[in-house]
Each structure stands twice: as C-alpha cells, then as structure tokens.
C-alpha atoms as a PDB file:
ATOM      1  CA  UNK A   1     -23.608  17.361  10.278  1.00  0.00           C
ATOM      2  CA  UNK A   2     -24.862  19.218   7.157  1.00  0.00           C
ATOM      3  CA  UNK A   3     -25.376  17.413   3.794  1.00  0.00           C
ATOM      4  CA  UNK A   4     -22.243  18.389   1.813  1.00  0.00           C
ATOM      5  CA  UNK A   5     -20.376  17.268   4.697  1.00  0.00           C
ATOM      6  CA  UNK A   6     -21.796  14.320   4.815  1.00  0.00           C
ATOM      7  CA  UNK A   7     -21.955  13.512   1.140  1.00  0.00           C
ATOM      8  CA  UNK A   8     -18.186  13.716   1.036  1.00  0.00           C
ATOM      9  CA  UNK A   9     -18.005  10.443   2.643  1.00  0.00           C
ATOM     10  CA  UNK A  10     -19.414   8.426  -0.152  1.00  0.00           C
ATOM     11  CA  UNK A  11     -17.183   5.070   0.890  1.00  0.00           C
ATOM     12  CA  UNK A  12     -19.033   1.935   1.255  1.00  0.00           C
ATOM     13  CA  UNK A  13     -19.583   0.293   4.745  1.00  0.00           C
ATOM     14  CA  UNK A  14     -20.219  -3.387   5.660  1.00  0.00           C
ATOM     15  CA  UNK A  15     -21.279  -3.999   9.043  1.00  0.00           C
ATOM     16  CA  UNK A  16     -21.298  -7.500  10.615  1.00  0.00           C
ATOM     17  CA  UNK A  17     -22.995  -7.488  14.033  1.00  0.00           C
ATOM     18  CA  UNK A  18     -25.416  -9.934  15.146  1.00  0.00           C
ATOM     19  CA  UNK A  19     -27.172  -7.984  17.822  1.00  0.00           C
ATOM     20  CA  UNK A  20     -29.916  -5.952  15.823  1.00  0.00           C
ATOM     21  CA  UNK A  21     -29.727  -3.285  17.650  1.00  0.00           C
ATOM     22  CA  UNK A  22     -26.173  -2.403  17.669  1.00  0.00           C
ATOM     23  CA  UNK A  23     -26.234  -3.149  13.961  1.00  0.00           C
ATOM     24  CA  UNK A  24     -29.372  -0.745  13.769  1.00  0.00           C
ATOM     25  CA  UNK A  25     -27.343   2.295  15.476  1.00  0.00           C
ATOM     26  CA  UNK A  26     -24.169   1.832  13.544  1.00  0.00           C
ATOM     27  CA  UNK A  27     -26.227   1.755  10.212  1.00  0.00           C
ATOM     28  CA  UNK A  28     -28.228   5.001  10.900  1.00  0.00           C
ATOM     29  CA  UNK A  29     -25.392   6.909  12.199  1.00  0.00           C
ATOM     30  CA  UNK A  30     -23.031   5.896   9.327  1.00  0.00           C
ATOM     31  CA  UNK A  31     -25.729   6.559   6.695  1.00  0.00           C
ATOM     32  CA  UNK A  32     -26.293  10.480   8.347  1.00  0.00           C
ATOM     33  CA  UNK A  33     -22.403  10.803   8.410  1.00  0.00           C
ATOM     34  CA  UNK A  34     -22.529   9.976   4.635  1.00  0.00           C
ATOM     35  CA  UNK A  35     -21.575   6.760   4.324  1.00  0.00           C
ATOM     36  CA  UNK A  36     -23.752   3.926   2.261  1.00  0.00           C
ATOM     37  CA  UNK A  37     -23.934   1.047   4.485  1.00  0.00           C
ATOM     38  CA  UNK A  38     -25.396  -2.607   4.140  1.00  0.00           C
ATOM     39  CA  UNK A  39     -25.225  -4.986   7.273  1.00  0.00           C
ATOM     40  CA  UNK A  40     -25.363  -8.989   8.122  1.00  0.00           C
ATOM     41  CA  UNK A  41     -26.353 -10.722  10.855  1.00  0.00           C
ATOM     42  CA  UNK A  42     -23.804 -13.437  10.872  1.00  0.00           C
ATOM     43  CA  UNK A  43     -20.499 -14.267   9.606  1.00  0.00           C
ATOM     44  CA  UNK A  44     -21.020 -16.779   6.386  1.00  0.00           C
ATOM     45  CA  UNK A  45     -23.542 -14.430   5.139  1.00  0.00           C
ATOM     46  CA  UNK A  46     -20.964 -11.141   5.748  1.00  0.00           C
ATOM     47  CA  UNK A  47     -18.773 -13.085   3.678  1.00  0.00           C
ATOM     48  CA  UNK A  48     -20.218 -13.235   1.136  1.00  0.00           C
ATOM     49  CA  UNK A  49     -21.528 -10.042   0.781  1.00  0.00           C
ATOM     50  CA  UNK A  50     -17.688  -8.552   1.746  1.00  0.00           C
ATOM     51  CA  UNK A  51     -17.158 -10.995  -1.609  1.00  0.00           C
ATOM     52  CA  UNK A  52     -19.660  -9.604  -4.388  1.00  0.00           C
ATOM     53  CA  UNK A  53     -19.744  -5.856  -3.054  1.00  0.00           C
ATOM     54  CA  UNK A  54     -16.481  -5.224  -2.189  1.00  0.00           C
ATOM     55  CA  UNK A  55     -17.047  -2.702   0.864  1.00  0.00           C
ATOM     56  CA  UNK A  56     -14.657   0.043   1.593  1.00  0.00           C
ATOM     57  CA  UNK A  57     -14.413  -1.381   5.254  1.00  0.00           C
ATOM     58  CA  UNK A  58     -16.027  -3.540   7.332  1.00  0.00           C
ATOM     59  CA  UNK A  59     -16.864  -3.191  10.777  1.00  0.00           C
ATOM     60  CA  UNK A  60     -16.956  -6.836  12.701  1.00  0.00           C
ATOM     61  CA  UNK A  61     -18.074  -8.171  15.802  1.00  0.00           C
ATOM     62  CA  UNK A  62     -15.695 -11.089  16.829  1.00  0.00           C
ATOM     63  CA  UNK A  63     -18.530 -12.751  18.348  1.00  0.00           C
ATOM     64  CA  UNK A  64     -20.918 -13.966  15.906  1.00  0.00           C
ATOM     65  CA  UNK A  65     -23.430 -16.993  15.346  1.00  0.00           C
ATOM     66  CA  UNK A  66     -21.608 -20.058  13.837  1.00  0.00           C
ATOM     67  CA  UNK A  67     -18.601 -18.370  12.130  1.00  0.00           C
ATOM     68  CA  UNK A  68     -16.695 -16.468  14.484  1.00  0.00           C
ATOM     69  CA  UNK A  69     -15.108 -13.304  13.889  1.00  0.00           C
ATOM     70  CA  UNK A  70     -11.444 -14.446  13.934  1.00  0.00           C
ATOM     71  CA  UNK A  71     -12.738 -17.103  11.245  1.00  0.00           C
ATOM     72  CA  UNK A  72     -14.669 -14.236   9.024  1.00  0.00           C
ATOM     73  CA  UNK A  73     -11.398 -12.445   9.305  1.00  0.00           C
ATOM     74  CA  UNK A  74      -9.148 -15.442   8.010  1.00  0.00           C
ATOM     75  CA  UNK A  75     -11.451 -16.325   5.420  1.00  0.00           C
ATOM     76  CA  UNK A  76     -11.375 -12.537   4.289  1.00  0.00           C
ATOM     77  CA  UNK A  77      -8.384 -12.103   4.035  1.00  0.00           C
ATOM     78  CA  UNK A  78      -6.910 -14.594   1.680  1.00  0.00           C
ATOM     79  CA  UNK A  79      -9.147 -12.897  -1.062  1.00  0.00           C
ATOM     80  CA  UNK A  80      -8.882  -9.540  -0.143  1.00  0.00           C
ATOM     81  CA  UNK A  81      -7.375  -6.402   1.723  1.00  0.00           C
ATOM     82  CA  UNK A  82      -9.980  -4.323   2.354  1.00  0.00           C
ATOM     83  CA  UNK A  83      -9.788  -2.436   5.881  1.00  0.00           C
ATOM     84  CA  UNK A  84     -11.344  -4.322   9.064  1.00  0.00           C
ATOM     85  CA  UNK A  85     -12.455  -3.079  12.302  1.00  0.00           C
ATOM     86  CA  UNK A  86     -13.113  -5.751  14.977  1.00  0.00           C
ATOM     87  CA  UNK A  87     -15.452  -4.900  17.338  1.00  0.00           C
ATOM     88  CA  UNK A  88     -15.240  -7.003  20.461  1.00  0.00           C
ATOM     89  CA  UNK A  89     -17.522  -6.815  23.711  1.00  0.00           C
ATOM     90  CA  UNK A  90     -14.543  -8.225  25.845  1.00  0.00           C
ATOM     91  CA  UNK A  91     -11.603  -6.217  27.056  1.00  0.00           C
ATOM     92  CA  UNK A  92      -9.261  -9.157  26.854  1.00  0.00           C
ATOM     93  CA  UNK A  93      -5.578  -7.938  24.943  1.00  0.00           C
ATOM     94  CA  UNK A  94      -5.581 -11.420  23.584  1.00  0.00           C
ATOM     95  CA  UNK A  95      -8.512 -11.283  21.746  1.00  0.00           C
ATOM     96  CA  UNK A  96      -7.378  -7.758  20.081  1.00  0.00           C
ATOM     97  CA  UNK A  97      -3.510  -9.807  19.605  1.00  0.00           C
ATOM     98  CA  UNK A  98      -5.064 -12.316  17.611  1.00  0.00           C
ATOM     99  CA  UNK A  99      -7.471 -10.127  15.582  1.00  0.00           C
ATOM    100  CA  UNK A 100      -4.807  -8.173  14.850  1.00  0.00           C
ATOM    101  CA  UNK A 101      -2.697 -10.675  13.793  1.00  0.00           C
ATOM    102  CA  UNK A 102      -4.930 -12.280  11.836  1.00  0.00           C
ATOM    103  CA  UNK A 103      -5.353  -8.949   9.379  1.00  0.00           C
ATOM    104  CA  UNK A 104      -7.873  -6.672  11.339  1.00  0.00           C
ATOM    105  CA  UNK A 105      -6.474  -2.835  10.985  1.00  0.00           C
ATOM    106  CA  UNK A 106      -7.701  -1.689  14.201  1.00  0.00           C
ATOM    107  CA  UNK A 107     -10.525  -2.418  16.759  1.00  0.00           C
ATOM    108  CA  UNK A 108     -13.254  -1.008  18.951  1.00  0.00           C
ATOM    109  CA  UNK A 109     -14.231  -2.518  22.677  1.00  0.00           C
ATOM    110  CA  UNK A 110     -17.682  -2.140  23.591  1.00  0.00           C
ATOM    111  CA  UNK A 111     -19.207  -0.373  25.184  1.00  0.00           C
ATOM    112  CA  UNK A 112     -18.242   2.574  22.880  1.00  0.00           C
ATOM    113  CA  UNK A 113     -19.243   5.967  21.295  1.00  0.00           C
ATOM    114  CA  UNK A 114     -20.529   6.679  18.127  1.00  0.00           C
ATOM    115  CA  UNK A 115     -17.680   9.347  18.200  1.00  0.00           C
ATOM    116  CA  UNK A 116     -15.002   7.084  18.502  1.00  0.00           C
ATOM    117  CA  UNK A 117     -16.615   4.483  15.908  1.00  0.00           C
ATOM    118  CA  UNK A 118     -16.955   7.312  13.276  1.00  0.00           C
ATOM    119  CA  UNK A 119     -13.267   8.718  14.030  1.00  0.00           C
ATOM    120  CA  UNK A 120     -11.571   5.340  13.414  1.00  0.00           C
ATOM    121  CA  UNK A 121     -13.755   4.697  10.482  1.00  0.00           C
ATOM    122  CA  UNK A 122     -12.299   7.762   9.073  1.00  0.00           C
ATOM    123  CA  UNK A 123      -8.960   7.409  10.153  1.00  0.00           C
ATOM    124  CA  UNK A 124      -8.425   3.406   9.135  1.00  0.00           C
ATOM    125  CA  UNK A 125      -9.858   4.856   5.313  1.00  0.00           C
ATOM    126  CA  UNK A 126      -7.466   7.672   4.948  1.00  0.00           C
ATOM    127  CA  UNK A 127      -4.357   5.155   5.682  1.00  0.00           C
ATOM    128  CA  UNK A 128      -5.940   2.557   3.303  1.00  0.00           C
ATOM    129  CA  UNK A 129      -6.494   5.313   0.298  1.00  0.00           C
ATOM    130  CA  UNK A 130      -3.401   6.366  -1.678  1.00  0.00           C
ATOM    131  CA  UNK A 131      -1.763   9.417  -1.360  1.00  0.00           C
ATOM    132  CA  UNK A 132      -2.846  12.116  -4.161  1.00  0.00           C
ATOM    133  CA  UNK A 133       0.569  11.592  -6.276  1.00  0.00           C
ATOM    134  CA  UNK A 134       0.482   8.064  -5.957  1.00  0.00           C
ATOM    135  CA  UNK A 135      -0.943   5.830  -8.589  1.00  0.00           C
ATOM    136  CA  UNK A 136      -4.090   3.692  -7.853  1.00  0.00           C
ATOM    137  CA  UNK A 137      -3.036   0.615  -9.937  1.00  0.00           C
ATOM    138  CA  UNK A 138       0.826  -0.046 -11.288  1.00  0.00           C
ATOM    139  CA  UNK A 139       1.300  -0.601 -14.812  1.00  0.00           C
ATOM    140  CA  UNK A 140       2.226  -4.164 -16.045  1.00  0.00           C
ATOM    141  CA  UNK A 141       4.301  -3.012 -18.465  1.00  0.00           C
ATOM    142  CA  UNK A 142       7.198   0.107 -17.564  1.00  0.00           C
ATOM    143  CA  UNK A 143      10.013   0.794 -19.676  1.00  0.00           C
ATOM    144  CA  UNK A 144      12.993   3.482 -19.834  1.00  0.00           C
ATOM    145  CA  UNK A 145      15.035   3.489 -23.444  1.00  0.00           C
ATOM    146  CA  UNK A 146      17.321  -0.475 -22.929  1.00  0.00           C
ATOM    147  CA  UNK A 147      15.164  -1.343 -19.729  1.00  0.00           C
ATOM    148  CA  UNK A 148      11.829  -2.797 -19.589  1.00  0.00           C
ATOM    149  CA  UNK A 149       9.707  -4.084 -16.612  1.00  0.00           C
ATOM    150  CA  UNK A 150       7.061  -6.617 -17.127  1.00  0.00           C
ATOM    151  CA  UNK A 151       5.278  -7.470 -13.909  1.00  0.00           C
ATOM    152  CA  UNK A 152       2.930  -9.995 -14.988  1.00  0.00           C
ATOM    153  CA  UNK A 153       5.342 -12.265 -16.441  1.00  0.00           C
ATOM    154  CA  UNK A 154       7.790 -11.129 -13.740  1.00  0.00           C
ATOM    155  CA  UNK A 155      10.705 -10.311 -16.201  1.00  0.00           C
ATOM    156  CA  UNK A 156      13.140  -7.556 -16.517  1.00  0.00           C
ATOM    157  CA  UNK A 157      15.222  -6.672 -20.019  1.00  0.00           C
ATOM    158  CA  UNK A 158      18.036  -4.664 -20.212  1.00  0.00           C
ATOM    159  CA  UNK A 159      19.415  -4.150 -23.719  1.00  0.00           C
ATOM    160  CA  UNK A 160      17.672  -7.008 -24.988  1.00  0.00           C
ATOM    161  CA  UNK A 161      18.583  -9.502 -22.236  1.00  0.00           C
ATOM    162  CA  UNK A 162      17.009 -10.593 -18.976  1.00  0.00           C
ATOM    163  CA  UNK A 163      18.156  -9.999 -15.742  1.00  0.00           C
ATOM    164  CA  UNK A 164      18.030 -12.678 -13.224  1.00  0.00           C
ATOM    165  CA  UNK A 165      16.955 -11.342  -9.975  1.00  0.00           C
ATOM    166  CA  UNK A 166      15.190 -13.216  -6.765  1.00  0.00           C
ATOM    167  CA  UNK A 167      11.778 -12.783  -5.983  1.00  0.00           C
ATOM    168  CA  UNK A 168      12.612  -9.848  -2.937  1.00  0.00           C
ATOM    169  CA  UNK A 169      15.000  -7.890  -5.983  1.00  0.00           C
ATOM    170  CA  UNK A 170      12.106  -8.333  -8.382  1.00  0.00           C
ATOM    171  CA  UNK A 171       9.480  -6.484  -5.614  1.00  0.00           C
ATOM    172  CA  UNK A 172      11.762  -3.835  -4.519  1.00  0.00           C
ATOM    173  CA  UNK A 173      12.637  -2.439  -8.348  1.00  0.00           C
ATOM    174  CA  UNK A 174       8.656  -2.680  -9.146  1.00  0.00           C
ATOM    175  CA  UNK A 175       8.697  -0.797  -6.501  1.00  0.00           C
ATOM    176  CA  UNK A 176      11.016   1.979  -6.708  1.00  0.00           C
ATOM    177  CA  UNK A 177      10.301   2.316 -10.585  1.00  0.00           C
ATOM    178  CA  UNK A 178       6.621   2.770  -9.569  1.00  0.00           C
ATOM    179  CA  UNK A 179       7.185   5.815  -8.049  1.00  0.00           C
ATOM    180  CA  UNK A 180      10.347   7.458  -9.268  1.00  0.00           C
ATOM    181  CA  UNK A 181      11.757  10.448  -7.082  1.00  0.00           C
ATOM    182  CA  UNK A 182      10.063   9.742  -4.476  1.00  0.00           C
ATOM    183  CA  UNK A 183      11.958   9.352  -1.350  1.00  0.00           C
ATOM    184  CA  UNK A 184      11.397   6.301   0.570  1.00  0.00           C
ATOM    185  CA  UNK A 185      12.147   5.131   4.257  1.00  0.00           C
ATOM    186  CA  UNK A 186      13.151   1.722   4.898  1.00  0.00           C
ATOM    187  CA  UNK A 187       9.986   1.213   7.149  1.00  0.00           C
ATOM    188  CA  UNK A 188       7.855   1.869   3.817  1.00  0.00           C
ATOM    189  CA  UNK A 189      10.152  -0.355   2.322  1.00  0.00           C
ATOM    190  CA  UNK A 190       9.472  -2.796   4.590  1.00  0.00           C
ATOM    191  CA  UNK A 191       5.660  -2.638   4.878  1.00  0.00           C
ATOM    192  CA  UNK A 192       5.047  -2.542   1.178  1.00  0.00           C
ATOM    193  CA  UNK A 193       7.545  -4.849  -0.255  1.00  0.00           C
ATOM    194  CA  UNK A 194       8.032  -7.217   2.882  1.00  0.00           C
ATOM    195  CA  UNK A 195       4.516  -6.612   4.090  1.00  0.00           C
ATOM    196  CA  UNK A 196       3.547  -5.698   7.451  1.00  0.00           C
ATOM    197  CA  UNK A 197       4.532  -9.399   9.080  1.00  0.00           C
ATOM    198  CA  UNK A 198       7.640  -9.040   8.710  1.00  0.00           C
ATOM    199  CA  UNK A 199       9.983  -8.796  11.262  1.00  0.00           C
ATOM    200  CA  UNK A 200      13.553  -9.513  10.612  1.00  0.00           C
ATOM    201  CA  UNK A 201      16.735  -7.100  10.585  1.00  0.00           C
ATOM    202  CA  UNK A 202      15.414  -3.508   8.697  1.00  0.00           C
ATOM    203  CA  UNK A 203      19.023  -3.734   7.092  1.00  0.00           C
ATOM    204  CA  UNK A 204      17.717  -6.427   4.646  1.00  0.00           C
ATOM    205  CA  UNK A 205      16.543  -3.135   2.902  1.00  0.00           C
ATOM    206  CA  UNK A 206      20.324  -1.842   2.490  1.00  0.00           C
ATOM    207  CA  UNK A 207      21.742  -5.768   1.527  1.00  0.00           C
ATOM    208  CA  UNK A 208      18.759  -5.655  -1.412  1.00  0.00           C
ATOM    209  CA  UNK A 209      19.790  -2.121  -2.514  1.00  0.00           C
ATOM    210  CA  UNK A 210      23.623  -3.212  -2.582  1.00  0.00           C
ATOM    211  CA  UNK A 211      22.251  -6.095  -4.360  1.00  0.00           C
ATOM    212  CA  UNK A 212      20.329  -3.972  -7.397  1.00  0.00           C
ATOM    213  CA  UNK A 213      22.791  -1.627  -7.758  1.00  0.00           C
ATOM    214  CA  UNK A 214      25.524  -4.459  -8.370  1.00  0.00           C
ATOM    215  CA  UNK A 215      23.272  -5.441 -11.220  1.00  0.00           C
ATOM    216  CA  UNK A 216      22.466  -2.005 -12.364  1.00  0.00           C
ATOM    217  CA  UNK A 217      24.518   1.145 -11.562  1.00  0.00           C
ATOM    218  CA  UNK A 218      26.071   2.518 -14.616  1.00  0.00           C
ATOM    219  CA  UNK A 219      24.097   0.162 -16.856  1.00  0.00           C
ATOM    220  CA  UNK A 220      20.467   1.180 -16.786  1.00  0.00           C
ATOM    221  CA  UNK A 221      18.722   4.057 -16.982  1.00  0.00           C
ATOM    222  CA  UNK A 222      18.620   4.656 -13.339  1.00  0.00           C
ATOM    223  CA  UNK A 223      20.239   5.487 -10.642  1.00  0.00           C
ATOM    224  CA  UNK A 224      19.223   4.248  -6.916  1.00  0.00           C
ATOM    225  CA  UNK A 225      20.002   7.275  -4.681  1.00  0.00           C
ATOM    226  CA  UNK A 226      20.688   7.418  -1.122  1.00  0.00           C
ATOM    227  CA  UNK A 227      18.984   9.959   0.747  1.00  0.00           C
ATOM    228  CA  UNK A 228      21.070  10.187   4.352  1.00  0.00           C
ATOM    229  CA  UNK A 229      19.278   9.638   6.993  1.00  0.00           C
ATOM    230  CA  UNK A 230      15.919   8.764   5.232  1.00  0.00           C
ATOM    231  CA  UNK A 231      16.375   5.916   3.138  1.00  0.00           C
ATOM    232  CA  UNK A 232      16.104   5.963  -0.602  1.00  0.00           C
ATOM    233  CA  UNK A 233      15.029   7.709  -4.318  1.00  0.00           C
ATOM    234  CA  UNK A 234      15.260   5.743  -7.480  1.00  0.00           C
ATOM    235  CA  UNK A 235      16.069   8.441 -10.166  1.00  0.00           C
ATOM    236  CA  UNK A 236      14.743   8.181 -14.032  1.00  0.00           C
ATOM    237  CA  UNK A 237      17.532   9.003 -16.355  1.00  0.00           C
ATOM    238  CA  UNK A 238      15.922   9.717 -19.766  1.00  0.00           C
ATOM    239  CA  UNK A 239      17.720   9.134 -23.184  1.00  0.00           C
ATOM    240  CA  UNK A 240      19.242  11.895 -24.628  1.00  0.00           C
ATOM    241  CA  UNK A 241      17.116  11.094 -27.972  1.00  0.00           C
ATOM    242  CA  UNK A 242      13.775  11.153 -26.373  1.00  0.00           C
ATOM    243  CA  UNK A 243      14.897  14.625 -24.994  1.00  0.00           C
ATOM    244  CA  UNK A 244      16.080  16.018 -28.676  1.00  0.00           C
ATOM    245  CA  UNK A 245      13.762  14.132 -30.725  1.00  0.00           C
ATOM    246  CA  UNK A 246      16.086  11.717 -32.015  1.00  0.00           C
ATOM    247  CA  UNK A 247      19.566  14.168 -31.932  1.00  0.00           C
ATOM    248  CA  UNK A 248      22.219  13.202 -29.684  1.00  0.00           C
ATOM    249  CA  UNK A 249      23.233  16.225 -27.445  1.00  0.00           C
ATOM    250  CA  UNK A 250      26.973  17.582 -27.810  1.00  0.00           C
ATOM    251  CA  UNK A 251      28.334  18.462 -24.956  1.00  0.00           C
ATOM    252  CA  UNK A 252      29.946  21.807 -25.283  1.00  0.00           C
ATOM    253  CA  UNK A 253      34.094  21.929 -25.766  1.00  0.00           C
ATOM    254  CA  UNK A 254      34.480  24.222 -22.876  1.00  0.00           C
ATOM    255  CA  UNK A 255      37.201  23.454 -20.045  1.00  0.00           C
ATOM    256  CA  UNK A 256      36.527  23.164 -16.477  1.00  0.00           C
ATOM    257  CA  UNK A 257      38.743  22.827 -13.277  1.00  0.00           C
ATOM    258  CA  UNK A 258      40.489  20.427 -12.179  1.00  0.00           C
ATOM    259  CA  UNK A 259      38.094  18.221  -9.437  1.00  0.00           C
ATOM    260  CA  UNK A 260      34.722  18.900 -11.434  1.00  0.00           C
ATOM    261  CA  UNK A 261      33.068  16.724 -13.821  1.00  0.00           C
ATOM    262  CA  UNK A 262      29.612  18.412 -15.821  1.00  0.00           C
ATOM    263  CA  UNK A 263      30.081  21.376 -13.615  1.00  0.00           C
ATOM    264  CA  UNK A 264      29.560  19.732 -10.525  1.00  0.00           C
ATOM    265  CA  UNK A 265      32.305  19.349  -7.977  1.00  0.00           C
ATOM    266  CA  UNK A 266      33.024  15.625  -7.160  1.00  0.00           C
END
C-alpha cells in the first residue's frame, strides 16, 4: 500500500487485546494501512483511554484480564457511541448475540486475516461517518418565519405559542427539520429516532406522522410529504417576505380552468 493511500485513513484506532502479540500485529498493520493506533492490555485501562482519546473505533477482545469484554462494552457504551469490533477466540453464536446486543457493531472470530480485520475496520467507519450532505452536529436552535425549534430546552413555538408534543413527536420533527427534502424510509426512521433496539410494529412511523401533521398541516411552514412506496420528505415552505425582501408577492389576476389551483391540476 503506497503512502497517499495510506495517509487517507487518518481515523484513530484503539485496540484492546491482552495477548501481546496479537495486539503487536494489529498495531503494525493498522499503522502501515494509515491508521494512528494506541493499544491496552486490559479492559479498565482500555476504558479509560476509549474515555480521554475518544478513538474512531475500537477493536476488543471479549476475553480480557479482570474486566471482560462484554463488561468494557457496557461500561462504554453508556458514555459513548463510538464503533466496536469484538474480537472473540470462540466460535460460539452466543457470545457474538450478546456482544451484539450489548452495542458492539460487528465482530471478528479468531483465527482471522489481516484482510478481513482491515475490511471491516473500513467498512464499520464508513457506516458510522455521515453522509457528505448530512450535517455533523444539529443546530439547537432552527426556525422557519412563526415556527421555531429549540432542542435543548425541548420546545417548539408556532406563532408565539408552544406546541405540546410527546417525547417520540418531539424526536421525529428534530428530525425531519434536520434534514429537509430529504427522503426518508421508515427503517431510517426507525433506527435514528427509535434507535436500533427497537422492535415493535414499523407502522408506529405512519401513527407519529398522522400525529404531526394533525398538529401542523396548513399551520406551519411545512409540509410532511409522502413519498409512495419509500416513506417520507418534510418540505421547507419559506415566507413570501424573506423571498421579496419584505414585499408580499401578488399573485397574478389571470384565470385558470376549472380543476386547477396555482397551475397545478388537483
């Protein structure tokens, strides 16, 4: 691997493994393909370096000295979401189950190639980066002429008064307002509003979209669109006076048929 290949890597790699030598071959062979790596011998002290350097992924052996692996990955997790790999010498589908289950995004069974270790490294880092029109952070604030957003203090205004909506309402506008025109299925809807342990009825997604457009449609700025067959699109609708720079537009006196409203057929 050349170089500039390799330099275009540049994500940060924790590796947890207590057998030196293992540990030794990961760390060399993620360094050449780019990667910067630092390592631990043992779960408390992976811990706490997955808590002050905040890795781009960490690759874990479930079987470690004192801590296990399953309790590194607990612990982990109730701080943060970076990706995990557990890497487990036994070929049991419990042990992957519970890994899984308790956060790990995929997992490697030993004995096994460099190949493969660099391939899922890759591949667990693409699904965990956002895509290149997607924002890394969502704003606290978001507003759109009579509607304002504030997630921090969990509040939404529309024409100077709140709008009472249940925690799963709240989550799903954030949401859709955080990336408008973009069309969504319900299994993204799921995953990031739900998160990925859910698993009740998908059609919760259509009873919450019923639900916001019985407290919006026609009243704020927005319009929640139905994309058949896909899922959904929230719309922006911007005011007329941010479009004219504080002039209403006048719609033209012209006729049209009978059946079409703006031009459009209904």
């Amino acid at each position: 691997m050349s170089r500039g290949a390799a330099a275009s890597n540049s994500g940060r790699v924790l590796v947890v493994e207590d057998d030196e030598g293992i540990r030794d071959m990961l760390k060399y062979n993620l360094t050449v393909a780019g990667f910067s790596v630092q390592e631990a011998s043992d779960g408390a002290s992976g811990l706490r370096t997955a808590r002050t350097s905040r890795p781009d992924l960490v690759l874990l052996d479930l079987m470690l000295p004192g801590m296990s692996g399953f309790d590194f990955c607990r612990a982990l997790r109730k701080s943060s979401r970076v990706p995990i790999i557990i890497i487990t010498a036994k070929d049991s589908e419990v042990d992957k189950i519970v890994g899984l289950e308790l956060g790990a995004d995929d997992y490697i069974t030993k004995p096994f190639s460099i190949r493969e270790v660099l391939a899922r490294v890759n591949a667990v880092l693409r699904r965990a980066q956002p895509e290149a029109n997607e924002p890394r952070s969502i704003p606290e604030l978001d507003s759109i002429g009579p509607f304002s957003i504030n997630r921090a203090a969990r509040r939404v205004i529309l024409d100077g008064a709140d709008v009472k909506l249940t925690a799963r309402e709240f989550d799903l506008l954030s949401y859709l307002l955080a990336f408008p025109g973009r069309v969504h299925t319900r299994d993204s809807l799921l995953e990031n509003v739900w998160g990925r342990e859910f698993t009740g009825d998908r059609k919760t997604v259509d009873v919450h979209i019923r639900w916001l457009r019985e407290k919006f449609a026609g009243k704020a700025p927005f319009e929640i669109v139905t994309v058949r067959g896909i899922g959904y699109r929230l719309d922006r609708q911007p005011n007329p006076i941010e479009l004219l720079g504080g002039q209403t537009e006048t719609a033209p006196a012209t006729p049209v048929k009978d059946g079409q409203v703006g031009g459009r057929g209904r």
